[in-house]
Structure formats: structure tokens, C-alpha cells
Protein backbone atom coordinates (compact mmCIF):
# COMPACT_ATOMS: atom_id res chain seq x y z
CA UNK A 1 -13.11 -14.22 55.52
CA UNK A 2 -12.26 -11.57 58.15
CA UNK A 3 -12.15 -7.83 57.18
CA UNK A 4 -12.21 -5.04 59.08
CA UNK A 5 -11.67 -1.38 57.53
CA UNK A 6 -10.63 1.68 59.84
CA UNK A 7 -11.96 5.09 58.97
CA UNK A 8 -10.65 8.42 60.19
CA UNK A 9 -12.86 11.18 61.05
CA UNK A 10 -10.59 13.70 59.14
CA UNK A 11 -11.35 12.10 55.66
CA UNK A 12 -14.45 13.06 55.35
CA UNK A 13 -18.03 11.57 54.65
CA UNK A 14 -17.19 7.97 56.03
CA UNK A 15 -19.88 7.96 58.61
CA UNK A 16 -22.46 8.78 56.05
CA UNK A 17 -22.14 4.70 54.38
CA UNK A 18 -23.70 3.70 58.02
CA UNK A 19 -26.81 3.80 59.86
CA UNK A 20 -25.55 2.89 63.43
CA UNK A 21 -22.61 3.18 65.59
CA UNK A 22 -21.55 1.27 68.59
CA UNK A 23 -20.15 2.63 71.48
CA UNK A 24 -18.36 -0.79 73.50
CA UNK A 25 -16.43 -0.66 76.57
CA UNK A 26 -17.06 2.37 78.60
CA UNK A 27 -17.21 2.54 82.69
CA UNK A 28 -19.89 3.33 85.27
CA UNK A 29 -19.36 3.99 89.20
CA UNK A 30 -19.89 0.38 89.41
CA UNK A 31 -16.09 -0.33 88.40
CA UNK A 32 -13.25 -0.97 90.61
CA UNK A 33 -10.28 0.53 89.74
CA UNK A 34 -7.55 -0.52 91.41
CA UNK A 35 -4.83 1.70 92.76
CA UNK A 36 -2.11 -0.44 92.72
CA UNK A 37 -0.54 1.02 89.60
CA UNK A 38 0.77 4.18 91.85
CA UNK A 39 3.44 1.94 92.76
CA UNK A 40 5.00 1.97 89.59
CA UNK A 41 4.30 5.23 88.56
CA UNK A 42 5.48 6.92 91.42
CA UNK A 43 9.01 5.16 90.62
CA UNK A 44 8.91 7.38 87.20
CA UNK A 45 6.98 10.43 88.93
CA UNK A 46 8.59 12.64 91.08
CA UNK A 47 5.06 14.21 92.00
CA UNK A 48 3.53 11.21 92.76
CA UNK A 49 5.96 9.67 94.51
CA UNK A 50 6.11 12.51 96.61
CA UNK A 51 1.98 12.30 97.30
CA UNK A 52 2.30 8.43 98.35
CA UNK A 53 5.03 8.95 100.42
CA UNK A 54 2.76 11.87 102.54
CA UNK A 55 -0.07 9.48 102.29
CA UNK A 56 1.42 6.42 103.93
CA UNK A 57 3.21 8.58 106.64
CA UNK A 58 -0.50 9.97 107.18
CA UNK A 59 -2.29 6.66 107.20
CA UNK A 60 0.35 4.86 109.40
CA UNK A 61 0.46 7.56 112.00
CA UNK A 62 -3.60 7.47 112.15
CA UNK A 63 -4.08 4.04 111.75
CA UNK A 64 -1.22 2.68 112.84
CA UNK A 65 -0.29 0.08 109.99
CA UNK A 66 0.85 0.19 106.53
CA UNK A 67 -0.48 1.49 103.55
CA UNK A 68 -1.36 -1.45 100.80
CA UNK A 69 -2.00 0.22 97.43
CA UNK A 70 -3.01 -3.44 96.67
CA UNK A 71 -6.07 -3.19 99.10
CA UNK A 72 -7.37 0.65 97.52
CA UNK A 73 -9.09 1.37 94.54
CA UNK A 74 -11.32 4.34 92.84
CA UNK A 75 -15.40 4.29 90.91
CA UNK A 76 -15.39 6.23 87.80
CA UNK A 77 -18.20 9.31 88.32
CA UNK A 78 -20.56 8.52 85.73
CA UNK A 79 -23.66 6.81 86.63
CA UNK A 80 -25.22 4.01 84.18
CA UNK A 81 -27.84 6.26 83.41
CA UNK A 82 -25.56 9.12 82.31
CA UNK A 83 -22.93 6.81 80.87
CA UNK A 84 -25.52 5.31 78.36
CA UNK A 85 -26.46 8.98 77.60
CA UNK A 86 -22.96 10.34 76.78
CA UNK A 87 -22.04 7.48 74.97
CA UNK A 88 -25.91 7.86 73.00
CA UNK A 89 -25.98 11.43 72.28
CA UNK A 90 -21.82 11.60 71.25
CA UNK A 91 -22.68 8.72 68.14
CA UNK A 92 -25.90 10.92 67.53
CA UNK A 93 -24.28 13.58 67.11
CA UNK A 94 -22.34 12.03 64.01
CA UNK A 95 -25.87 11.59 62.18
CA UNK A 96 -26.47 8.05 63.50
CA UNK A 97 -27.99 5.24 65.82
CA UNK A 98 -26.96 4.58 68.45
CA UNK A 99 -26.22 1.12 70.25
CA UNK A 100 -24.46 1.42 73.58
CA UNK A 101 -22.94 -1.90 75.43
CA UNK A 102 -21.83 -0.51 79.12
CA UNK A 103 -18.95 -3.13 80.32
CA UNK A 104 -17.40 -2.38 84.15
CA UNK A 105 -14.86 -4.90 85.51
CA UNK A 106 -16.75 -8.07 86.53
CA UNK A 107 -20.34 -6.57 87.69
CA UNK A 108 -23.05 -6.43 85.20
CA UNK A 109 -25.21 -3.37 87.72
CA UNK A 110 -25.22 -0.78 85.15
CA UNK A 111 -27.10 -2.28 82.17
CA UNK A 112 -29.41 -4.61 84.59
CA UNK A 113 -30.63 -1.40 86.19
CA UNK A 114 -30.76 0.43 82.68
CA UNK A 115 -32.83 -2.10 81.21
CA UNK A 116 -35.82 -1.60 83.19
CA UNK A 117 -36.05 1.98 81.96
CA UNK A 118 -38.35 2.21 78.58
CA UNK A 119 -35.63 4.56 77.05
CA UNK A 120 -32.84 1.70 77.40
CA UNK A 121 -34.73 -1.51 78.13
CA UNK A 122 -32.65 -3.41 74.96
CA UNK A 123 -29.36 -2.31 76.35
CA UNK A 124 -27.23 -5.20 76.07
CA UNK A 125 -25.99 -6.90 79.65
CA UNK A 126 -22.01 -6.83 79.23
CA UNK A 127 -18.94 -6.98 81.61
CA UNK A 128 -15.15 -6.87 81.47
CA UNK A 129 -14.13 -9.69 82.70
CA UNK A 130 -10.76 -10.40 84.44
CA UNK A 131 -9.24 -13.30 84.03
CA UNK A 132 -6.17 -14.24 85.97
CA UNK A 133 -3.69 -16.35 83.58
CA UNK A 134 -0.10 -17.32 85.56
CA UNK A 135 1.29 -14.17 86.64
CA UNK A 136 -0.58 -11.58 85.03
CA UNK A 137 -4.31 -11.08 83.96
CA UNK A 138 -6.46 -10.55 80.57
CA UNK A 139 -9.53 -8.29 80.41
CA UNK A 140 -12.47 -9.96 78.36
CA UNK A 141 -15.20 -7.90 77.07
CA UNK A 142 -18.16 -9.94 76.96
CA UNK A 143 -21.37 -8.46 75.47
CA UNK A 144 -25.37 -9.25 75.30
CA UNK A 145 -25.26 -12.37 78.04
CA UNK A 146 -28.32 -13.96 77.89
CA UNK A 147 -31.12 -11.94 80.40
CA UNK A 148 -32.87 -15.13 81.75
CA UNK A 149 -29.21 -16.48 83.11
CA UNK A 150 -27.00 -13.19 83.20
CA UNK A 151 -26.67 -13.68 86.85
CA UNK A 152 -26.05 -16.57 87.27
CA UNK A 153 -23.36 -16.37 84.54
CA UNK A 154 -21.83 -13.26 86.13
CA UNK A 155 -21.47 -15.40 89.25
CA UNK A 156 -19.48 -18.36 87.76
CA UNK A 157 -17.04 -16.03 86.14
CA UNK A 158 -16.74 -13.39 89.36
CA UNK A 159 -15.77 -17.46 90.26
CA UNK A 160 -12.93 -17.60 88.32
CA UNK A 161 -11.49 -14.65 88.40
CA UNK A 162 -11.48 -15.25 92.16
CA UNK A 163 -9.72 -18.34 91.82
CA UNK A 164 -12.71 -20.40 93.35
CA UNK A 165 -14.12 -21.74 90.43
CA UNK A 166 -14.24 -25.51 89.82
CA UNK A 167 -14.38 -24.78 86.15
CA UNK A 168 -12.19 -24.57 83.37
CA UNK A 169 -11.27 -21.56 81.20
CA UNK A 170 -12.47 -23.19 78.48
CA UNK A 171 -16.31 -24.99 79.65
CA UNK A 172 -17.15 -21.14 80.95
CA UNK A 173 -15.90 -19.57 77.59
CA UNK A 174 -18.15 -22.56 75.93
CA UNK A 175 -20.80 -21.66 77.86
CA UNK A 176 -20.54 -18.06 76.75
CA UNK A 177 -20.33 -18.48 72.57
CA UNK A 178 -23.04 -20.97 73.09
CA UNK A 179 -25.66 -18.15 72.43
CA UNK A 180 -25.25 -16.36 69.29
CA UNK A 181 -26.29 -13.26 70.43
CA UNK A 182 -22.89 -13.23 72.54
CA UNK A 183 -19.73 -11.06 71.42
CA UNK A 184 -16.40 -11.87 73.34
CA UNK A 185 -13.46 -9.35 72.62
CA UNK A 186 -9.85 -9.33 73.62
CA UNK A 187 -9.99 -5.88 74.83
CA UNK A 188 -6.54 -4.03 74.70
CA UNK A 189 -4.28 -6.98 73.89
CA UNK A 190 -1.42 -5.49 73.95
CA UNK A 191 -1.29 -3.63 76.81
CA UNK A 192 0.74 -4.77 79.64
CA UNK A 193 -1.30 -3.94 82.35
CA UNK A 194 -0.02 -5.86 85.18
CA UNK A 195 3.93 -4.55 84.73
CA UNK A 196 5.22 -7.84 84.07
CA UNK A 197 7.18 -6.49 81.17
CA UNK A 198 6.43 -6.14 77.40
CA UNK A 199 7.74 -8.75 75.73
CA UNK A 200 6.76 -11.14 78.41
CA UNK A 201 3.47 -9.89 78.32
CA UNK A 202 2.99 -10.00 74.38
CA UNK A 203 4.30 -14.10 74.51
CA UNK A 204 1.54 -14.87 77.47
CA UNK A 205 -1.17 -12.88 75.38
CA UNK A 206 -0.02 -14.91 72.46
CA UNK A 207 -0.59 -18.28 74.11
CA UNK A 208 -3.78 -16.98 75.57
CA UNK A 209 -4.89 -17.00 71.73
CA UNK A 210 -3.38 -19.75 70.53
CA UNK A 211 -5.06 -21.64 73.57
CA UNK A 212 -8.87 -19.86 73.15
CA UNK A 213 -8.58 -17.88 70.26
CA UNK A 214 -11.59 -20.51 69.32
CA UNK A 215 -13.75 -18.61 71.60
CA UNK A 216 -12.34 -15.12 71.08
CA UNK A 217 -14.36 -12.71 68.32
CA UNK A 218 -12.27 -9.70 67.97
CA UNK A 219 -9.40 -8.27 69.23
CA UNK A 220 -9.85 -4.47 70.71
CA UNK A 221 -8.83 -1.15 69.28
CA UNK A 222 -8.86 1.03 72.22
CA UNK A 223 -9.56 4.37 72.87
CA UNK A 224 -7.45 5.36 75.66
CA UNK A 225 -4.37 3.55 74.16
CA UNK A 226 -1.69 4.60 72.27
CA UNK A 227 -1.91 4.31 68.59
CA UNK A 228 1.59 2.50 68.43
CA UNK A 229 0.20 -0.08 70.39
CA UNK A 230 -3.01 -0.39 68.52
CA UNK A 231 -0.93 -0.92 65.54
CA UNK A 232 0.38 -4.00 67.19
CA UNK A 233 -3.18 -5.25 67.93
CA UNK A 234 -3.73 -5.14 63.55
CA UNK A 235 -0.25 -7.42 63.33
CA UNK A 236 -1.89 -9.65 65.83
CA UNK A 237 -5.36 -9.65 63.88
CA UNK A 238 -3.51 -10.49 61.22
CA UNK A 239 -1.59 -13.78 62.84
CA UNK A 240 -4.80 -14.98 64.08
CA UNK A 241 -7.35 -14.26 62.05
CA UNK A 242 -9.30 -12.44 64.38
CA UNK A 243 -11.19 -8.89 63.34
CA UNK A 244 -10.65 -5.97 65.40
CA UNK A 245 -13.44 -3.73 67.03
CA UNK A 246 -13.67 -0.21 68.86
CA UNK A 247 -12.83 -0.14 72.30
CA UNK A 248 -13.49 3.21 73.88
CA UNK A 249 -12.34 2.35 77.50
CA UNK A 250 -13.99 5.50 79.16
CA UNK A 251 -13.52 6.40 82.40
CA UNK A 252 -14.39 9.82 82.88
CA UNK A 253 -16.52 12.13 81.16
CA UNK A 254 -14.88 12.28 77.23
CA UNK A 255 -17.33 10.03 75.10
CA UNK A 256 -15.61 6.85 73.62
CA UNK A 257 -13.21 8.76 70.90
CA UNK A 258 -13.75 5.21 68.37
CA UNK A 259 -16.55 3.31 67.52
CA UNK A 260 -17.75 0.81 65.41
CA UNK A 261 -19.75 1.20 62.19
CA UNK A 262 -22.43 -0.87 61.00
CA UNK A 263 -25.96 -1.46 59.16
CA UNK A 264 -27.46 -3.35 62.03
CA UNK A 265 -30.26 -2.28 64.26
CA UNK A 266 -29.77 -4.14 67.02
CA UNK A 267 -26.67 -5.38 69.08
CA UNK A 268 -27.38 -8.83 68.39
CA UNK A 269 -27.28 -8.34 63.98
CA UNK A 270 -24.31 -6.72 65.12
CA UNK A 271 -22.86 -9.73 67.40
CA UNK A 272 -23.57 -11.62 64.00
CA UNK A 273 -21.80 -9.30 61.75
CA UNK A 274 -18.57 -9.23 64.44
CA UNK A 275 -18.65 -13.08 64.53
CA UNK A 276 -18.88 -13.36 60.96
CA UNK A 277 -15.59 -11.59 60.57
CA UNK A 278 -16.79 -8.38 58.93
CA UNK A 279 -16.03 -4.80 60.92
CA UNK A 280 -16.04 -0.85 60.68
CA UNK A 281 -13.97 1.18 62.74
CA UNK A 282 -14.56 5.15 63.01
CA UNK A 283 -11.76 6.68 64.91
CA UNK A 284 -12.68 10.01 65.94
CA UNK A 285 -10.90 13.61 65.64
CA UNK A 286 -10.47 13.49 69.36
CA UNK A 287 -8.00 10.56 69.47
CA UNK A 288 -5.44 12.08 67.50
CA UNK A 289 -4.71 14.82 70.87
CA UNK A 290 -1.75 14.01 72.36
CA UNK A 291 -1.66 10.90 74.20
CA UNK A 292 -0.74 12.01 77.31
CA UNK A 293 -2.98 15.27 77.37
CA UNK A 294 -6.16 13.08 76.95
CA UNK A 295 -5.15 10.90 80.45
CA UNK A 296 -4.17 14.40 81.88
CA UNK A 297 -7.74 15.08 81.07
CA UNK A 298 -9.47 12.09 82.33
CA UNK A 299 -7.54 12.54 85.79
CA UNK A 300 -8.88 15.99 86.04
CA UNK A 301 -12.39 14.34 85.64
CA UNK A 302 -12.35 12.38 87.76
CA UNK A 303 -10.68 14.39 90.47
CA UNK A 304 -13.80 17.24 89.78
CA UNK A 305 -16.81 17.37 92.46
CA UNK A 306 -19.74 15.61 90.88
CA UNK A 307 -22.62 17.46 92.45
CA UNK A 308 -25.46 15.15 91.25
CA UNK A 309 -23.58 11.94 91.63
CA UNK A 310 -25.50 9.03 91.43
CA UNK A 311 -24.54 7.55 95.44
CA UNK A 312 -24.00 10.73 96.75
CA UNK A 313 -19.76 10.41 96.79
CA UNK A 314 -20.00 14.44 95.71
CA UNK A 315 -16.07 14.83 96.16
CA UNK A 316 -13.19 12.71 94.79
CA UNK A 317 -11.75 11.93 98.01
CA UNK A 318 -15.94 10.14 98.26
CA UNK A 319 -14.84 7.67 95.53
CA UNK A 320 -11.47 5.83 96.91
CA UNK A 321 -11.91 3.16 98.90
CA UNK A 322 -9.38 1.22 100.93
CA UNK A 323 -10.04 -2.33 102.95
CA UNK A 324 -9.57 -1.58 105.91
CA UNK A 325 -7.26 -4.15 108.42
CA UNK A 326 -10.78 -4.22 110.35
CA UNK A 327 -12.39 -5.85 107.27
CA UNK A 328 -14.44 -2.72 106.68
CA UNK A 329 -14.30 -0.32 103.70
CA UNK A 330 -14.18 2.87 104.03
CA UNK A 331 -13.73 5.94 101.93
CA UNK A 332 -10.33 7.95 101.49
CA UNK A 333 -12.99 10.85 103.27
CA UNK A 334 -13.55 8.53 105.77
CA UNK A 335 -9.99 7.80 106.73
CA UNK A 336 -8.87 11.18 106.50
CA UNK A 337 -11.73 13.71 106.49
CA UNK A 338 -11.10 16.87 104.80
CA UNK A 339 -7.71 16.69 105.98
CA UNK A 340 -6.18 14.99 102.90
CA UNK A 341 -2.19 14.92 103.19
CA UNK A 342 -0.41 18.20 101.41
CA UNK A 343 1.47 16.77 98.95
CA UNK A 344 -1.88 14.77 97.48
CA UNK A 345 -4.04 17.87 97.84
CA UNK A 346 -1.16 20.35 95.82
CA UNK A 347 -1.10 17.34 93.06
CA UNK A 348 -4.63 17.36 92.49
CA UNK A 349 -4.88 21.00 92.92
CA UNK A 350 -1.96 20.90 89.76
CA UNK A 351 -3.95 18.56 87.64
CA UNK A 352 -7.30 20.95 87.86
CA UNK A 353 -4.72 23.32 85.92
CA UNK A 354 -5.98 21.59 83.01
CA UNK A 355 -9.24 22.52 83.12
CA UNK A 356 -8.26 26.01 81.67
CA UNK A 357 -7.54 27.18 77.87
CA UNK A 358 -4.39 28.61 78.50
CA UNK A 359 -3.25 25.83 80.31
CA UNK A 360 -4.33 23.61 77.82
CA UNK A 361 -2.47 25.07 75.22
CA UNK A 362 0.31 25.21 77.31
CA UNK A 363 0.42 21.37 77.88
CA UNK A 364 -0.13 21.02 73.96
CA UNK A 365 2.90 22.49 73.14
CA UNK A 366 5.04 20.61 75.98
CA UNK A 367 3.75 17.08 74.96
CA UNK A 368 4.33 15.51 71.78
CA UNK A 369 2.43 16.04 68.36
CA UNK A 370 -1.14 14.94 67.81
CA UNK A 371 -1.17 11.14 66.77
CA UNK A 372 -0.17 10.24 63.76
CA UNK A 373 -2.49 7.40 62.86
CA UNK A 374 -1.21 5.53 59.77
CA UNK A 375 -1.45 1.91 59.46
């Protein structure tokens, strides 16, 4: 029998019925973000648009070729040691345990090198996953892999989402529920990610469940969604069966703003509570800020100078990367110095704006209401 209850921060006491909370699906420098979404949004965003525009008429004239957003991508700022830490101290500072499962897209660096630290030695060795599926892609969050074999696991699946895997979908996903400590989560469902269109996205996600929902334990609330969105996830729980857990997708600096709730002491009782059907979900004060504020917010993060960053990249410009037509990567410092184009330097110059109160409150009252998060 599958359950799962969702608590909200403003009514109260909830937290107090639980000993531990969970903190899945937050980001270290060791994901790859890809920049290939500018394309779209800079056909919505004047600003934007305006910033790629300088930026390929800046690369072409120094390099001589085109631009391929395809080919570029950014690292979140937070190293795994500080990631664990935010995510640790934020649950502790509701009264409670904490267990923290660190997942970046398809490299499991983070919790191996965390684990060899006495403070977070039983950190769980997770990843997102991506797996391509005809012409879009699903993000997997798979939790606790097995230590003796993680590697070699992450390996077959970096595989397959490469395309150069001999094996099925279905053998690796075998593979992965064969240990019970394992948790596999459909993280953000819903969420058309690749711009192939919603309702083409929602009948391909659909399929994907009807076709390995067998191997799937939860679907994904997630934090840096929209809660009109996440209401479709519940509808989809519902069809399938299928509990739903916290997904706090962080990127930048805010904590995971949900959680999950729970008795256990350690990730794997919790792995066996999830896969048993039964789930508590604690969505946070923090979610309820307007939707677009909190992104707002995130981009200003990550735009800020990290002075103590883990590798060194100190300045934004340090953590976009571009493949090079020479094969080599280099930095968006690299390939332009200090010299970043105009139009990119006034739009992040506009989104550090954010950073103060009055400013704040000014973008508070030009975006929409705080969430309303009914069910």
C-alpha cells in the first residue's frame, strides 16, 4: 500500500513526529550544466537574447567559428564538502538528523571523496543519471550504489547515456534494484526539460513508466519546480502507484527548500521505507516565494565570486566551459579574459541587483504571489 503525506512548514509542529530528514538531490561543482537552454530562452528574453547575440559576434570574430551553445556548459559553486554541510546544518536546524544523498549528473566525485572523511564516511554514493529515451531525455536519481562496485556501475550507465552501451535499459536498471539498499527516483517527471513540448513530453514520460515503472521507487517532488507542476507529479503517483519523495534540486547556495521525513537512522532503513511505499514530505516556508524570484536568486549565486572555491574557478566567468573546435576545453575566462562582451557583463551586473533588500522587495511585488500550495 503506497502512502505518502505532505506537510507544510506553516502548520505548525509537523517536524516534531520525526527524528530525521533527508536532503536528496542537490549539486556539487562536479555537475555539468549544460547551456543549451539559452537558446530558447533568449527567444522569450529580450535581455538574453541580446547577451548571446554579443557573445557569438565576440567568439566568432576571436575564434573565427561559430558559437555552439550545445558544446558549453556551467559547475554549480558548491564543493561536496560544503554541499553536504548546507544541506546538514539547514535539516538541523529544524530539530533533526540529518541524512544527506549528494546526486550531480552522471559522476558519483562528490560523495566518493566525502566518504573518506570521518564526519561523512556513511554518505550514500548517488548520481542523476541521464538517460536518453527517443528524442528527449529522463533524469534518474539513483541513491546508496553499492561501494565495492560503485564504479564500475557509474561506468556502465555514463555507457548508456552515451549511447555506447551494449546493454539494455532494463538489465542495467535490474542490476541497480538488485541491492536493497538502492533507491531509484523519477526526479522531476513532469518537467519538460528538453523543449520538446508539454504534452509530448508528459505521453513519453508516461511510457517511460509504463515500460520500467517496475524498477522505478518514487516519483520526485522538486524543489526548484513549480508547484503546478508538482501537482501533476501526485496525479501521476496516483496512476501508477508510485510514492513521491523530496527533490531539492540545488544548484546554488539556498538549502534544499523540501525534504523528506522519516524515523530511520540510516539511508538504507530509509531506502526500505521508500521501497515499501510509505513517505513524508516537509515542504519548507521558503518554497512558497515566488517562483521566479527563487531562480532570480539562484542565478545571482551562481554569478557571485566564490573566494574559497574548491578548484580555484574564484569568478563566474572560471566556471563555463566551452569545447573548443581544437578538442580542448577551456574556460569562458580563458576565451575571453576579463574582457567579457557588454551586453553579458550589464546582464549579470542586473541580476546582482538582487542581492539587495530593496531590490528584493521590489521584485516581490512585480512577480506573482507566494505559492499557493494546495493539493
Amino acid at each position: 500500500m503506497n502512502y505518502t503525506r505532505i506537510h507544510f512548514e506553516s502548520n505548525g509542529q509537523t517536524a516534531r513526529q520525526f527524528r530525521t530528514g533527508v536532503s536528496l538531490h542537490s549539486h556539487t561543482l562536479h555537475s555539468r550544466e549544460t547551456l543549451a537552454f539559452l537558446e530558447r530562452l533568449g527567444d522569450r528574453v529580450a535581455p538574453i537574447r541580446t547577451a548571446l547575440s554579443a557573445g557569438r559576434a565576440r567568439y566568432r570574430r576571436a575564434h573565427g567559428s561559430a558559437l555552439d551553445l550545445s558544446r558549453a556548459w556551467w559547475t554549480p559553486p558548491a564543493a561536496p564538502r560544503d554541499a553536504w554541510t548546507l544541506e546538514k546544518r539547514h535539516i538541523e536546524q529544524h530539530g533533526l538528523n540529518a541524512l544527506v544523498s549528494l546526486s550531480d549528473h552522471d559522476d558519483i566525485e562528490a560523495p566518493l571523496s566525502l566518504r573518506v572523511l570521518e564526519e561523512s564516511s556513511a554518505i550514500p554514493i548517488s548520481v542523476e543519471w541521464t538517460v536518453p529515451y527517443g528524442p528527449t531525455f529522463f533524469h534518474l536519481g539513483v541513491h546508496n550504489l553499492y561501494p565495492d562496485c560503485a564504479r564500475e556501475l557509474m561506468r556502465e550507465l555514463a555507457e548508456f547515456t552515451q549511447g555506447i552501451s551494449p546493454v539494455e535499459l532494463a538489465s542495467l536498471l535490474h542490476i541497480l534494484v538488485e541491492s536493497k539498499d538502492t533507491l531509484i527516483v523519477f526526479n522531476h517527471p513532469c518537467w519538460d526539460e528538453n523543449g520538446i513540448g508539454q504534452q509530448r513530453h508528459m505521453e513519453l514520460a508516461t511510457y517511460f513508466l509504463r515500460s520500467y515503472g517496475q524498477y522505478i521507487h518514487a516519483l520526485e517532488l522538486n524543489g526548484l519546480r513549480p508547484w503546478a507542476e508538482n501537482r501533476e507529479v501526485f496525479r501521476m503517483g496516483n496512476e501508477f502507484g508510485k510514492p513521491i519523495v523530496a527533490g531539492g534540486d540545488r544548484h546554488a547556495l539556498e538549502a534544499n527548500t523540501v525534504f523528506d521525513l522519516t524515523n530511520a537512522t540510516t539511508f538504507s532503513e530509509y531506502v526500505e521505507q521508500v521501497r515499501a511505499g510509505r513517505t513524508d514530505v516537509l515542504v519548507t516556508e521558503q518554497y512558497r516565494e515566488p517562483f521566479t524570484l527563487r531562480i532570480l536568486q539562484s542565478i545571482e549565486e551562481i554569478l557571485q565570486d566564490h573566494e574559497n572555491h574548491g578548484r580555484g574557478w574564484r569568478r563566474w566567468s572560471d566556471r563555463v566551459f566551452y569545447h573548443c573546435d581544437d578538442g580542448v576545453i577551456r574556460s569562458l575566462t580563458s576565451l575571453f579574459g576579463r574582457r567579457v562582451p557588454c551586453a553579458v557583463q550589464v546582464f549579470v551586473q542586473a541580476v546582482h541587483l538582487i542581492r539587495h533588500h530593496s531590490m528584493r522587495q521590489t521584485f516581490r511585488f512585480a512577480f506573482p504571489r507566494r505559492q499557493e500550495l494546495a493539493l
